[in-house]
N, C-alpha and C. Protein backbone atom coordinates (compact mmCIF):
# COMPACT_ATOMS: atom_id res chain seq x y z
N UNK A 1 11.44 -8.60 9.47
CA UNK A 1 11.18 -9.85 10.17
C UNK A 1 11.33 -9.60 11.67
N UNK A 2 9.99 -10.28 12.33
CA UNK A 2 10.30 -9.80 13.78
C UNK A 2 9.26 -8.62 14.25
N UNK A 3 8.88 -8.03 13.07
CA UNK A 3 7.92 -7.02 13.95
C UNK A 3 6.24 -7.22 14.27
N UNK A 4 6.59 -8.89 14.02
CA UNK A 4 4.71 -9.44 14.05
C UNK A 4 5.76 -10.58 15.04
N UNK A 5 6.50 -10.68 15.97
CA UNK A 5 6.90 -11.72 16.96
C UNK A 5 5.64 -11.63 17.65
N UNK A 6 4.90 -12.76 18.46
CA UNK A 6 4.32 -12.68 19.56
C UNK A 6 3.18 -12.53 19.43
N UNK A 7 2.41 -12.48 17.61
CA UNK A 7 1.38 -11.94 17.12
C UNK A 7 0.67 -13.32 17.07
N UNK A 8 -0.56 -13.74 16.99
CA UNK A 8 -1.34 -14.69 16.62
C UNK A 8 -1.35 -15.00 14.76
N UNK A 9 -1.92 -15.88 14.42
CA UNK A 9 -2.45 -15.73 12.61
C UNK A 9 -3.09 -14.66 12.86
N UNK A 10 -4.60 -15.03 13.63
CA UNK A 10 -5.88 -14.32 13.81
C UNK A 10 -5.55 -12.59 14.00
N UNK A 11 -4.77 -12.28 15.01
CA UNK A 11 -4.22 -11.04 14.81
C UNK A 11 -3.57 -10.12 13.78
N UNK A 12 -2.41 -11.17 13.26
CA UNK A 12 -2.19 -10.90 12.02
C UNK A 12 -3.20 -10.96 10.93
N UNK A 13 -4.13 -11.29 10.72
CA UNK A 13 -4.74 -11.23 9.61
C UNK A 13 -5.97 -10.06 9.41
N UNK A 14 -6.11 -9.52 10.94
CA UNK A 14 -6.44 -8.21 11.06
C UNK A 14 -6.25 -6.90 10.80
N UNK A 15 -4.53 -7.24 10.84
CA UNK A 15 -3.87 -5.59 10.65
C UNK A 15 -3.95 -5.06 9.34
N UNK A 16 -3.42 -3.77 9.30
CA UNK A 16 -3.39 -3.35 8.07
C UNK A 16 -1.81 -2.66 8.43
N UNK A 17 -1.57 -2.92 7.27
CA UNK A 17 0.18 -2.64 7.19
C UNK A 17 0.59 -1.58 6.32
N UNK A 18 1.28 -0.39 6.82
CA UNK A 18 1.22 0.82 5.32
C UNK A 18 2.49 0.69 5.11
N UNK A 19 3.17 0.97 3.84
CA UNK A 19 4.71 0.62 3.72
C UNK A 19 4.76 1.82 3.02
N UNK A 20 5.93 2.53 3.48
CA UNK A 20 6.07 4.08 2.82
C UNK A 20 8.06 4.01 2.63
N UNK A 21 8.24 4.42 1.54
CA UNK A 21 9.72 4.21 1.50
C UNK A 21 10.23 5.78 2.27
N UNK A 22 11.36 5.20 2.86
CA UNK A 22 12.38 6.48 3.79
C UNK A 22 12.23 7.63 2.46
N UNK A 23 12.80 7.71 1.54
CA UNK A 23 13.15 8.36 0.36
C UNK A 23 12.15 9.09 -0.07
N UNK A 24 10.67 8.10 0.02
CA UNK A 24 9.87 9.25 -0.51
C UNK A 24 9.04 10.45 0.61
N UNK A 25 9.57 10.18 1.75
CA UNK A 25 9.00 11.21 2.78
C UNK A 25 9.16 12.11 2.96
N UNK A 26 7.64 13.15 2.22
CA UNK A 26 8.07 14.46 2.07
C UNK A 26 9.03 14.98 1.16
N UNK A 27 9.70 14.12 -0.04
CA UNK A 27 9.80 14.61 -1.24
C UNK A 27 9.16 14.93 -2.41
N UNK A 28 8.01 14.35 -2.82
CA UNK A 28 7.29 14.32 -3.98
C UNK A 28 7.42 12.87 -4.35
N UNK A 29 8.71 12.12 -4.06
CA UNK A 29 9.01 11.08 -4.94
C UNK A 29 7.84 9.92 -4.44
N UNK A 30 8.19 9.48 -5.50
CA UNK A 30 7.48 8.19 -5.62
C UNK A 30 7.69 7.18 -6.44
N UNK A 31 7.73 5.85 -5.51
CA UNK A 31 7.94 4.54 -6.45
C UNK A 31 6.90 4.02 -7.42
N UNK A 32 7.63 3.39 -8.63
CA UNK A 32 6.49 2.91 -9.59
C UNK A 32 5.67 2.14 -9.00
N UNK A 33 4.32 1.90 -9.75
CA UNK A 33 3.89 1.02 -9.38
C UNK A 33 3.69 -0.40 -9.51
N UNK A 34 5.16 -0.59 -10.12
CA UNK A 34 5.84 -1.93 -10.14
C UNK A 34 6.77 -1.98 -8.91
N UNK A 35 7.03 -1.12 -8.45
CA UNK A 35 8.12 -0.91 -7.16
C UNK A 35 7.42 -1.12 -5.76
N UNK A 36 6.11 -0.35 -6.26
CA UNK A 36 5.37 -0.39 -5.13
C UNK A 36 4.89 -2.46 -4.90
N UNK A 37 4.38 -2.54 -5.85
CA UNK A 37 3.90 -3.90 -5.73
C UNK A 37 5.02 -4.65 -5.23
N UNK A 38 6.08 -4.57 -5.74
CA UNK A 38 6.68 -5.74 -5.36
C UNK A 38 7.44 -5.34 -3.88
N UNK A 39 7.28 -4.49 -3.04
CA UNK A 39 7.34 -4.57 -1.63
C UNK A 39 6.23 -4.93 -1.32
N UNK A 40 5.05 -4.22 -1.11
CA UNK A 40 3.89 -4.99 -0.71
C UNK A 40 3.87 -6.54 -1.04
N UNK A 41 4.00 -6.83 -1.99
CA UNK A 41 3.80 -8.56 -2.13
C UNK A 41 5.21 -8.69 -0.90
N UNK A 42 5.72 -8.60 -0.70
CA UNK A 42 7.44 -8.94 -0.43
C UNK A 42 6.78 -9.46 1.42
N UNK A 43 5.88 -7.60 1.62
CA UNK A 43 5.45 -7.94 3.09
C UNK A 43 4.23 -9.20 3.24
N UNK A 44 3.92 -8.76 2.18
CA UNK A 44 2.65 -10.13 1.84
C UNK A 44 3.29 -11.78 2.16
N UNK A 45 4.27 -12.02 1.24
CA UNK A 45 4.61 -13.18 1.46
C UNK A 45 5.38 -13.42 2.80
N UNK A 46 5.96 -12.41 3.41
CA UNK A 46 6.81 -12.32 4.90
C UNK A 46 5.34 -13.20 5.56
N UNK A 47 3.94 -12.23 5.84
CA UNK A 47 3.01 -12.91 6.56
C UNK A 47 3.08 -14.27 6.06
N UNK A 48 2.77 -14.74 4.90
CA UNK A 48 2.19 -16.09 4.58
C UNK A 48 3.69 -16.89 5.12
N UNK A 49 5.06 -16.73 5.13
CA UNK A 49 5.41 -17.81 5.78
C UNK A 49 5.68 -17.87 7.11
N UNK A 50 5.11 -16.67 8.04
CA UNK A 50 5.08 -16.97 9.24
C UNK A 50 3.80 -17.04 9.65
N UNK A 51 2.64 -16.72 9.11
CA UNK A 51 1.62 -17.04 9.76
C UNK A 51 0.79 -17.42 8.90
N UNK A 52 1.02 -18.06 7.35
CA UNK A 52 0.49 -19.34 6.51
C UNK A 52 -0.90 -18.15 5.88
N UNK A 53 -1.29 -18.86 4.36
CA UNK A 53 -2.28 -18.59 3.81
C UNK A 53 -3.45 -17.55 4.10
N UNK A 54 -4.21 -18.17 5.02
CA UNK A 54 -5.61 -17.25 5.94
C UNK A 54 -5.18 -16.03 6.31
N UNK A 55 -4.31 -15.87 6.67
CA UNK A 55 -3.51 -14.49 7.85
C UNK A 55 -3.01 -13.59 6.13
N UNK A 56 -1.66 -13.95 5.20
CA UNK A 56 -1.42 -13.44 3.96
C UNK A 56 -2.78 -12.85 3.69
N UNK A 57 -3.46 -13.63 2.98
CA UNK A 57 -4.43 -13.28 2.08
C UNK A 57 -5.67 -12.12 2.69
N UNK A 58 -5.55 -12.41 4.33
CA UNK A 58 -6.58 -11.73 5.02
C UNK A 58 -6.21 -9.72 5.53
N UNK A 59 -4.64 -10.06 5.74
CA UNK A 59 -3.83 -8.46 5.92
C UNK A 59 -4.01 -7.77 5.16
N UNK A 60 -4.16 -6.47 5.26
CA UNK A 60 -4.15 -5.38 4.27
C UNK A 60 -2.91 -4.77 4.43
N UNK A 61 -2.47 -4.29 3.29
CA UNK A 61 -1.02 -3.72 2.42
C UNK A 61 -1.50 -2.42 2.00
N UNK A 62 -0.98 -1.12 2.64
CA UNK A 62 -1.17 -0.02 2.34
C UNK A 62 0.31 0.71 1.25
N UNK A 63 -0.01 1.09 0.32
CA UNK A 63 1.62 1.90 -0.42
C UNK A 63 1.45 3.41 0.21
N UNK A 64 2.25 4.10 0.77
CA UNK A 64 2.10 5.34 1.11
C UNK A 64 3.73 5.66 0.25
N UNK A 65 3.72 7.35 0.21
CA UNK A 65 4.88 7.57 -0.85
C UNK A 65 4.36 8.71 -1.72
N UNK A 66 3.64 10.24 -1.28
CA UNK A 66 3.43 10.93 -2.81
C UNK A 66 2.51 10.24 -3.62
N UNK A 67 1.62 9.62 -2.79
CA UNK A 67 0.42 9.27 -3.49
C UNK A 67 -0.33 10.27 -4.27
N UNK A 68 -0.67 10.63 -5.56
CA UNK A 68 -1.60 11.82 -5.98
C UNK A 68 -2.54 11.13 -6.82
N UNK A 69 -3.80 11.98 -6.96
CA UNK A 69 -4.66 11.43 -7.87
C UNK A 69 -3.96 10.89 -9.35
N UNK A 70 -2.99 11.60 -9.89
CA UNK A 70 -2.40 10.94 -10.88
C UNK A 70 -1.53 9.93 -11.24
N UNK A 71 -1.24 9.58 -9.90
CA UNK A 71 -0.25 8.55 -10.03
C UNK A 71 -1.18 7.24 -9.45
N UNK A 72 -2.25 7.27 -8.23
CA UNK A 72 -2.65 5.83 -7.73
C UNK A 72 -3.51 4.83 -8.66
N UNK A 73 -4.13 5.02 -9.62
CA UNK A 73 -4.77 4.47 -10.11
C UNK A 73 -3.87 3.10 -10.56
N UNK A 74 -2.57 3.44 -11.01
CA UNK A 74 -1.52 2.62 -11.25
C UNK A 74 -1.37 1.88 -9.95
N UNK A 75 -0.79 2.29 -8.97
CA UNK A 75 -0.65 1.65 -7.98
C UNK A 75 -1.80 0.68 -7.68
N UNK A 76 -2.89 1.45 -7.20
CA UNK A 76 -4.19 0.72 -7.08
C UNK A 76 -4.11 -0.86 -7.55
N UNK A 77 -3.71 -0.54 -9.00
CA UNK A 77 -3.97 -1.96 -10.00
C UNK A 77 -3.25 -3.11 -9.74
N UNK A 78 -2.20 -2.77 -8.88
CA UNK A 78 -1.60 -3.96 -8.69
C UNK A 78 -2.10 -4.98 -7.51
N UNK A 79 -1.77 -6.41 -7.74
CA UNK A 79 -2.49 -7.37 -6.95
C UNK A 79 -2.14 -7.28 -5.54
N UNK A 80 -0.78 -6.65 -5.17
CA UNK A 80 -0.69 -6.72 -3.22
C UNK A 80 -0.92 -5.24 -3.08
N UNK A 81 -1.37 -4.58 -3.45
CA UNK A 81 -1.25 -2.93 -2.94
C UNK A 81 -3.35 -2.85 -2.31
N UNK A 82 -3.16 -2.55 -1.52
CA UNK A 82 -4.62 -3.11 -0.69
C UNK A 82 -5.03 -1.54 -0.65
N UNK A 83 -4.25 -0.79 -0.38
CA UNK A 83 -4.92 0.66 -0.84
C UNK A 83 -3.57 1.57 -0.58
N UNK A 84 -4.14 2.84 -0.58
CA UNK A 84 -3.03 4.37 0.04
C UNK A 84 -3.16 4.98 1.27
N UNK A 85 -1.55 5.18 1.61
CA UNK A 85 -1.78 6.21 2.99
C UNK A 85 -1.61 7.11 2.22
N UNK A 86 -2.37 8.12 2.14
CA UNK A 86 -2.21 9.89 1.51
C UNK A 86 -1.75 10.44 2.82
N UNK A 87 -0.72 10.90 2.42
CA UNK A 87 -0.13 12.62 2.97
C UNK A 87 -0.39 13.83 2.78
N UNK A 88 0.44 14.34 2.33
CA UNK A 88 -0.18 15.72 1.97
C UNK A 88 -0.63 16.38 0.99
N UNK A 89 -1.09 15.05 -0.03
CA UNK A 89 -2.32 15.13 -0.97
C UNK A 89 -3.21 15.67 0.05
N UNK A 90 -3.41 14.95 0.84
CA UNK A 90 -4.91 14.92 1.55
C UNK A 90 -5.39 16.35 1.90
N UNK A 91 -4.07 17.15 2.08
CA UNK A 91 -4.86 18.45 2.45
C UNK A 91 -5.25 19.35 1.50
N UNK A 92 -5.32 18.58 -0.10
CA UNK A 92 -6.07 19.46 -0.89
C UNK A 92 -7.39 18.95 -0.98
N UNK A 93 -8.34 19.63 -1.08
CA UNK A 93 -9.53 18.84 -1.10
C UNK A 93 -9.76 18.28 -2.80
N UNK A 94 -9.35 18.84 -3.55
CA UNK A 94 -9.61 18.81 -5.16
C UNK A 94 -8.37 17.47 -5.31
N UNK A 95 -7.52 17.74 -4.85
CA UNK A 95 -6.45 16.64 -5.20
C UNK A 95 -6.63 14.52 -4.01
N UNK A 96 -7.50 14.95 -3.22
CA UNK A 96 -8.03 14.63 -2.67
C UNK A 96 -9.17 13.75 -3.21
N UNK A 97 -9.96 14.43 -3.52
CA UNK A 97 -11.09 14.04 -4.23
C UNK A 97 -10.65 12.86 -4.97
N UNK A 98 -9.35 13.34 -6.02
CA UNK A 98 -9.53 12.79 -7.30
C UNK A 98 -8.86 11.27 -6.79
N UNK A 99 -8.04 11.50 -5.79
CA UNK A 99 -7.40 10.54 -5.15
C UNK A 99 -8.65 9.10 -5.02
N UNK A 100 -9.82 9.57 -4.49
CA UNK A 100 -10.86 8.82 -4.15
C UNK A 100 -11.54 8.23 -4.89
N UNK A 101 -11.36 9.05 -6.09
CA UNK A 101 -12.09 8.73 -7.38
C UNK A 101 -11.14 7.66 -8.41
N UNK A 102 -10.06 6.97 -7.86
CA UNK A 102 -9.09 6.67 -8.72
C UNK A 102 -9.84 5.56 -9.58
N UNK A 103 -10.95 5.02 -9.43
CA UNK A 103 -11.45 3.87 -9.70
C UNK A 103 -12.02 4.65 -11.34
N UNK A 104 -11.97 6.02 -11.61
CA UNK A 104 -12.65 6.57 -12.60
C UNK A 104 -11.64 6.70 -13.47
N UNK A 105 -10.36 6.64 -13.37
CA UNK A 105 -9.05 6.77 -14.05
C UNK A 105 -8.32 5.91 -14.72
N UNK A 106 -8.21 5.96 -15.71
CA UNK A 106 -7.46 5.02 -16.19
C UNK A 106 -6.31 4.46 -16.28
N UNK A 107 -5.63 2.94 -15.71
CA UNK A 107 -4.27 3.12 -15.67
C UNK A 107 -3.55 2.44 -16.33
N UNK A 108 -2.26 3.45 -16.79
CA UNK A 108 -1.25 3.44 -17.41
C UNK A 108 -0.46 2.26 -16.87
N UNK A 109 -0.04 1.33 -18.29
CA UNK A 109 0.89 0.24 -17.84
C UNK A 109 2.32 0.19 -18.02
């Protein structure tokens, strides 16, 4: 709270917001993607009661965290997770790929 002081709705409803937990940086780890969702919604609803409906619904919610092709498809599925910051997936191109392709994967509930 506090780090959108001074921001408009209209501004706010522009940004895109990546939420990466301390813990998983640069460990492998990673939160479920029940863990993941419910911070993203958490920052989700922070917008909607300071800058109401239009601005919430309009922000994008990034999960960053050891994103891999095998794990986002899960993430993906949930309703506040707006997409992934990839790390150092990204510098495989094959692991990469599949990352992109998560829409071809099926996810585990």
């Amino acid at each position: 709270d506090g780090s959108l002081d001074g921001f408009t709705a209209e501004q706010v409803a522009g940004l895109v917001v990546a939420y990466e937990p301390v813990w998983a940086i640069g460990t492998g780890e990673v939160a479920t993607p029940d863990d993941a969702q419910e911070v993203c919604a958490a920052i989700r609803n922070q917008v909607r009661e300071s800058y109401g409906d239009e601005a919430a619904d309009a922000v994008r919610v990034l999960y960053g965290g050891s994103v891999k092709a095998a794990n986002v498809a899960g993430i993906m599925a949930k309703a506040d997770v707006d997409g992934a910051l990839v790390g150092g997936a990204s510098l495989d191109a094959d692991e990469f790929g599949g990352i992109c392709r998560f829409y071809d994967m099926p996810v585990l509930s």
